[in-house]
C-alpha atoms as a PDB file:
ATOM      1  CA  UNK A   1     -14.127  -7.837   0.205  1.00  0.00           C
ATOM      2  CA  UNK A   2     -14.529  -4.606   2.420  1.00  0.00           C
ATOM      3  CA  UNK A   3     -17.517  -5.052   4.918  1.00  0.00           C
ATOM      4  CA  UNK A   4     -17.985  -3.583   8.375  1.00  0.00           C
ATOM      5  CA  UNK A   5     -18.551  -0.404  10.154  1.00  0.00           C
ATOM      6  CA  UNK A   6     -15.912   0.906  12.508  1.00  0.00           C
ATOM      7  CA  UNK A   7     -15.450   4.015  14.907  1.00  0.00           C
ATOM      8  CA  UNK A   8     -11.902   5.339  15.785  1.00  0.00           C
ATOM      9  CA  UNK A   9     -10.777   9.002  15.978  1.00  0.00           C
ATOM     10  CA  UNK A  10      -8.533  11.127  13.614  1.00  0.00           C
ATOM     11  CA  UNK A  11      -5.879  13.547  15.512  1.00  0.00           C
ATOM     12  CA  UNK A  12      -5.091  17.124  15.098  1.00  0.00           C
ATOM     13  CA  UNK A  13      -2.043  15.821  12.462  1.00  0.00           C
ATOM     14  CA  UNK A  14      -4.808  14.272   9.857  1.00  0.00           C
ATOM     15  CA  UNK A  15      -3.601  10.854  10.973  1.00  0.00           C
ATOM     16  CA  UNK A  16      -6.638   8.117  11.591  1.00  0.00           C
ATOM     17  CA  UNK A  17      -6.291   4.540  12.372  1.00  0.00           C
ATOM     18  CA  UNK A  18      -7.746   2.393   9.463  1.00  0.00           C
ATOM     19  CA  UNK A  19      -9.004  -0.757  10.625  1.00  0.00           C
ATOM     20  CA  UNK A  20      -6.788  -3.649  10.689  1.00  0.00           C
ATOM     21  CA  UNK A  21      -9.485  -5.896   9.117  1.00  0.00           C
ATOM     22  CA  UNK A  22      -9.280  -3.536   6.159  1.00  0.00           C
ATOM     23  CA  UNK A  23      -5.536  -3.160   6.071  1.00  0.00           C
ATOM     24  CA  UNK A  24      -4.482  -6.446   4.533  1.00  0.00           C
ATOM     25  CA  UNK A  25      -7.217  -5.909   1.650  1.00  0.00           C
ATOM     26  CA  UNK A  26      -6.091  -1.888   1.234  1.00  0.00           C
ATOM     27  CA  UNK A  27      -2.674  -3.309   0.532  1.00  0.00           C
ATOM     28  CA  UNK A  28       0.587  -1.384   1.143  1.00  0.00           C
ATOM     29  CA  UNK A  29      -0.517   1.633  -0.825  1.00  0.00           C
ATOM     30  CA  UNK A  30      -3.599   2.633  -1.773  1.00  0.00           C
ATOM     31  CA  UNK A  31      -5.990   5.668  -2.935  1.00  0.00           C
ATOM     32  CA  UNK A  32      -8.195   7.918  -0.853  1.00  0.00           C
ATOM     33  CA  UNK A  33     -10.258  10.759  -2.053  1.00  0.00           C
ATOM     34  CA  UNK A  34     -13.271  12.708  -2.688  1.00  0.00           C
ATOM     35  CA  UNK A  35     -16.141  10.701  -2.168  1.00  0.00           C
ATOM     36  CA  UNK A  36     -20.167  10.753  -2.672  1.00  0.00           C
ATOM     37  CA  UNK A  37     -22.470  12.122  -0.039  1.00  0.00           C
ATOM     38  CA  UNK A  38     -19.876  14.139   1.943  1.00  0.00           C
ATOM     39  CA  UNK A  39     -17.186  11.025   2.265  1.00  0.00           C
ATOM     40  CA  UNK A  40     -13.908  10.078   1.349  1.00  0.00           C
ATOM     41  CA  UNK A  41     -13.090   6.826  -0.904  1.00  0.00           C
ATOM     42  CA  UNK A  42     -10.793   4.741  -0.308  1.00  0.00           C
ATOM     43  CA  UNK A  43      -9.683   2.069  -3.092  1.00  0.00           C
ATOM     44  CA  UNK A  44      -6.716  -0.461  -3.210  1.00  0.00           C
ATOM     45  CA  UNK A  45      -4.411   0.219  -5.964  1.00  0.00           C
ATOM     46  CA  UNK A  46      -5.633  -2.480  -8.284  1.00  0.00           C
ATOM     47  CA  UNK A  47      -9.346  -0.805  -7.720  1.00  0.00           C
ATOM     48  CA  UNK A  48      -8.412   2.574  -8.278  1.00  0.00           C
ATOM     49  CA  UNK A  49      -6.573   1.252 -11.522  1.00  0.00           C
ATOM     50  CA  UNK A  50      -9.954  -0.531 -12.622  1.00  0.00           C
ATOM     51  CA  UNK A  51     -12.397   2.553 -11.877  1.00  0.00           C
ATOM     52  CA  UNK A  52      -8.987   4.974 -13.949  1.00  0.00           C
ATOM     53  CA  UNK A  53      -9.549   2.575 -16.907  1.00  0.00           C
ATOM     54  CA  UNK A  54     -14.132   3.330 -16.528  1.00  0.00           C
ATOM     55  CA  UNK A  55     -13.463   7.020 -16.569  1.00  0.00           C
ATOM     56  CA  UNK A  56     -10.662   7.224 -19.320  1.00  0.00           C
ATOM     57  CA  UNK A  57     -14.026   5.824 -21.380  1.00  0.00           C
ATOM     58  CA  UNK A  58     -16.434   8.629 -20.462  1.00  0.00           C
ATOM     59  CA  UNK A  59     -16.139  11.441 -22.999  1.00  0.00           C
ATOM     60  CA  UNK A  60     -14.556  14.416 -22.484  1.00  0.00           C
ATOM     61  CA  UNK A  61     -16.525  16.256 -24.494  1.00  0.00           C
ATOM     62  CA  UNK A  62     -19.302  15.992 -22.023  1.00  0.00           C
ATOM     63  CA  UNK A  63     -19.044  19.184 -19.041  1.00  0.00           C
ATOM     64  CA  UNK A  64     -20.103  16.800 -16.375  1.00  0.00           C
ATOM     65  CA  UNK A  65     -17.953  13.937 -16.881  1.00  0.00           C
ATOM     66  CA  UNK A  66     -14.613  16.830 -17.021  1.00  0.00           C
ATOM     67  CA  UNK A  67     -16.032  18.170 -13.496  1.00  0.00           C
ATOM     68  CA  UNK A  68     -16.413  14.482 -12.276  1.00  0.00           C
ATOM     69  CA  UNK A  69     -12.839  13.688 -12.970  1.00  0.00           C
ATOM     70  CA  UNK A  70     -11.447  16.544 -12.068  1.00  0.00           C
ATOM     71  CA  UNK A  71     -13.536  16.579  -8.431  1.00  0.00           C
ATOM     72  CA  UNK A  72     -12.109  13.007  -8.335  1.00  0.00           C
ATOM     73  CA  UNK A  73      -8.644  13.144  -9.326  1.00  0.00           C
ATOM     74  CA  UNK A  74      -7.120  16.662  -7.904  1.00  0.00           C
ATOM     75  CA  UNK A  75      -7.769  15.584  -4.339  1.00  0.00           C
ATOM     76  CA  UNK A  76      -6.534  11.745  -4.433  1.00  0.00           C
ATOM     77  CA  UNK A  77      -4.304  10.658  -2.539  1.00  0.00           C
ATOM     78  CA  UNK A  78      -2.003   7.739  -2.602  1.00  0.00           C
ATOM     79  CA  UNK A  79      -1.613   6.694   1.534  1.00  0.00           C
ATOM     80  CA  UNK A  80       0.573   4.197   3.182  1.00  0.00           C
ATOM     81  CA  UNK A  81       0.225   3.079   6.448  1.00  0.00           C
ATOM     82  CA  UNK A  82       2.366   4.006   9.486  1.00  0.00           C
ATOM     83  CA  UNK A  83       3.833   0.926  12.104  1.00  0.00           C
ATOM     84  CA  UNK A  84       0.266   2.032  14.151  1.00  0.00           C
ATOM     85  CA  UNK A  85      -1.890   1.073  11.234  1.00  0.00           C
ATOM     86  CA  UNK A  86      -2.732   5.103  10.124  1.00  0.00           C
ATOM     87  CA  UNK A  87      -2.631   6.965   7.765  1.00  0.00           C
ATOM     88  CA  UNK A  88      -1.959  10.761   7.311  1.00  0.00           C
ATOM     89  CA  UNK A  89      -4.891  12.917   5.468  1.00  0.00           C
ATOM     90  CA  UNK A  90      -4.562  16.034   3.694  1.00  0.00           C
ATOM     91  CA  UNK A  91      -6.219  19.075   4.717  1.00  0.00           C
ATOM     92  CA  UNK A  92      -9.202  19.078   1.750  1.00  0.00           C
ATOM     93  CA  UNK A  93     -10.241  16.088   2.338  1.00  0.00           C
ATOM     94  CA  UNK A  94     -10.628  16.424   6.152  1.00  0.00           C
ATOM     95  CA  UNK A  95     -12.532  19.754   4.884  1.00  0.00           C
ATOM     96  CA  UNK A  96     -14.632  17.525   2.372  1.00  0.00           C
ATOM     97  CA  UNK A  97     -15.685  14.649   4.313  1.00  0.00           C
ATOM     98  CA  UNK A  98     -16.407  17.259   7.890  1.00  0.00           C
ATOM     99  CA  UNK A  99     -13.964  14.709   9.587  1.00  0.00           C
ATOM    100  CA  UNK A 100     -13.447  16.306  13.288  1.00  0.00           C
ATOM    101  CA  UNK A 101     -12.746  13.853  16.243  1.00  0.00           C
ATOM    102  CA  UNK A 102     -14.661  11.006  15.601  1.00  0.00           C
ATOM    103  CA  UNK A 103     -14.770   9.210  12.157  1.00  0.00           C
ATOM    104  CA  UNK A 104     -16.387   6.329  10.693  1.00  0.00           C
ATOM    105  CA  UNK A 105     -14.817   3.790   8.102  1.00  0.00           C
ATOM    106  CA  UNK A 106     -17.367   1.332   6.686  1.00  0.00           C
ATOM    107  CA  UNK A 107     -15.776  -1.061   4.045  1.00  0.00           C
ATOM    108  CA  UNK A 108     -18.208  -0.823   0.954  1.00  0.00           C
ATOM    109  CA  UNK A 109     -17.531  -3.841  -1.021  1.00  0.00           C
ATOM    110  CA  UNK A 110     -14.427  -2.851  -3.437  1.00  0.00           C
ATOM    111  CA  UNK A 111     -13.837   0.450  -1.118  1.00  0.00           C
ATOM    112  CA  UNK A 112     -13.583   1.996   2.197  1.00  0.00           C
ATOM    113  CA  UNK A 113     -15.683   5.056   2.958  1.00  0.00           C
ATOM    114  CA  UNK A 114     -14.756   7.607   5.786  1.00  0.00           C
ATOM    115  CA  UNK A 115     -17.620   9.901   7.015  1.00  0.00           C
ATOM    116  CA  UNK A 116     -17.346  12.102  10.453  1.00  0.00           C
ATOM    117  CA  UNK A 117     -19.104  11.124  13.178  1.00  0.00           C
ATOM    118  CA  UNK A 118     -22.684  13.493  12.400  1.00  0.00           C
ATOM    119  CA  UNK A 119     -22.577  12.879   8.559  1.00  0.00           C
ATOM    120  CA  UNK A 120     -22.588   9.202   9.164  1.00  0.00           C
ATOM    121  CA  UNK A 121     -25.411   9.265  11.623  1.00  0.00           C
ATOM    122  CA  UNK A 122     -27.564  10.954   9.610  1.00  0.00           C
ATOM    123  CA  UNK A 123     -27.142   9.276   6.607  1.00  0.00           C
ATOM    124  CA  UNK A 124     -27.572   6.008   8.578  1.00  0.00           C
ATOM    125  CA  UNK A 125     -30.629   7.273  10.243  1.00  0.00           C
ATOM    126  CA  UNK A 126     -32.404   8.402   6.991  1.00  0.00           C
ATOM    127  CA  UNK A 127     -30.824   5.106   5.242  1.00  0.00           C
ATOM    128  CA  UNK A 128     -32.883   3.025   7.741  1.00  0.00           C
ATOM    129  CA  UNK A 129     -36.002   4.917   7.798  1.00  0.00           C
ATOM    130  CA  UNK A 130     -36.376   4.367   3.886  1.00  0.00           C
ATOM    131  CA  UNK A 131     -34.127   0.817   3.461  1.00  0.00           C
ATOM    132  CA  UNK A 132     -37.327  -1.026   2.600  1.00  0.00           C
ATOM    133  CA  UNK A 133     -38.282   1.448   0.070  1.00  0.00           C
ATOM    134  CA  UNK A 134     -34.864   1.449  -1.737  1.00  0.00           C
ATOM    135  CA  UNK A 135     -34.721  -2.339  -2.054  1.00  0.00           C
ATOM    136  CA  UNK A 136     -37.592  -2.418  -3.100  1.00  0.00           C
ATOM    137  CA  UNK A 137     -36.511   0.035  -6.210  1.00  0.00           C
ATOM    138  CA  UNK A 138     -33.160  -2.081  -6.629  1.00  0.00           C
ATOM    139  CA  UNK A 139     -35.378  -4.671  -7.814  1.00  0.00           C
ATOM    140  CA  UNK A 140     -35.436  -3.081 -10.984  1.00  0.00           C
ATOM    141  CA  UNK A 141     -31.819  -3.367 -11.239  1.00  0.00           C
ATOM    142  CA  UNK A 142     -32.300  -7.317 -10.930  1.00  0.00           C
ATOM    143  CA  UNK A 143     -31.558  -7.311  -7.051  1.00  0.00           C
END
């Protein structure tokens, strides 16, 4: 399980240390892209393979669920780690997820999530102002 919230920078290369805590649970390989809310997600190989099988059900029919994949898919990445524990982003996804000096990666259950340094504060800082309110609406989902 991914949990935690760690700081570290990312260079002018695209190359950001991962956390060693999440290292051994990323695996050897694994998949970052596009996330939610401005981020990037990244999933171990057996994750990404489990959330490929949940889309492949969606219809294709459907408008939304073609732009979903597509916003999903055409910026993964599959990363590897170098013999300082980092790993080497592309270009659009440094443009997607804002990522300048200082970056955050918070582990997020079956994921990582990277967010720059002012994305992740604000989020954080609206996240706490209204946490009570949200769990008090995941009740509803049997929380």
């Amino acid at each position: 399980m991914l949990l935690g919230e760690y700081k570290h920078s990312i260079d002018t290369k695209g190359r950001l240390i991962v956390p060693s805590k999440f290292r051994d649970d990323l695996g050897t390989n694994f998949i970052v892209t596009r996330g939610l809310d401005g981020c990037l997600f990244g999933y171990p190989i057996n994750e990404w393979q489990q959330l490929e099988q949940k889309l492949k059900q969606l219809p294709l029919a459907k408008k939304e669920t073609r732009a979903f994949t597509r916003f999903l898919y055409s910026a993964a990445t599959e990363c590897s780690f170098d013999k300082q524990g980092r790993i080497n982003l592309p270009s659009t996804l440094i443009k997607h997820a804002g990522l300048k000096k200082t970056c955050y990666i918070i582990g997020v259950s079956d994921r990582i999530e990277i967010w720059s340094e002012e994305r992740w504060t604000s989020f954080a800082e609206e996240a706490n102002e209204s946490f009570e309110e949200i769990a008090e609406e995941m009740i509803d989902f049997g929380f």
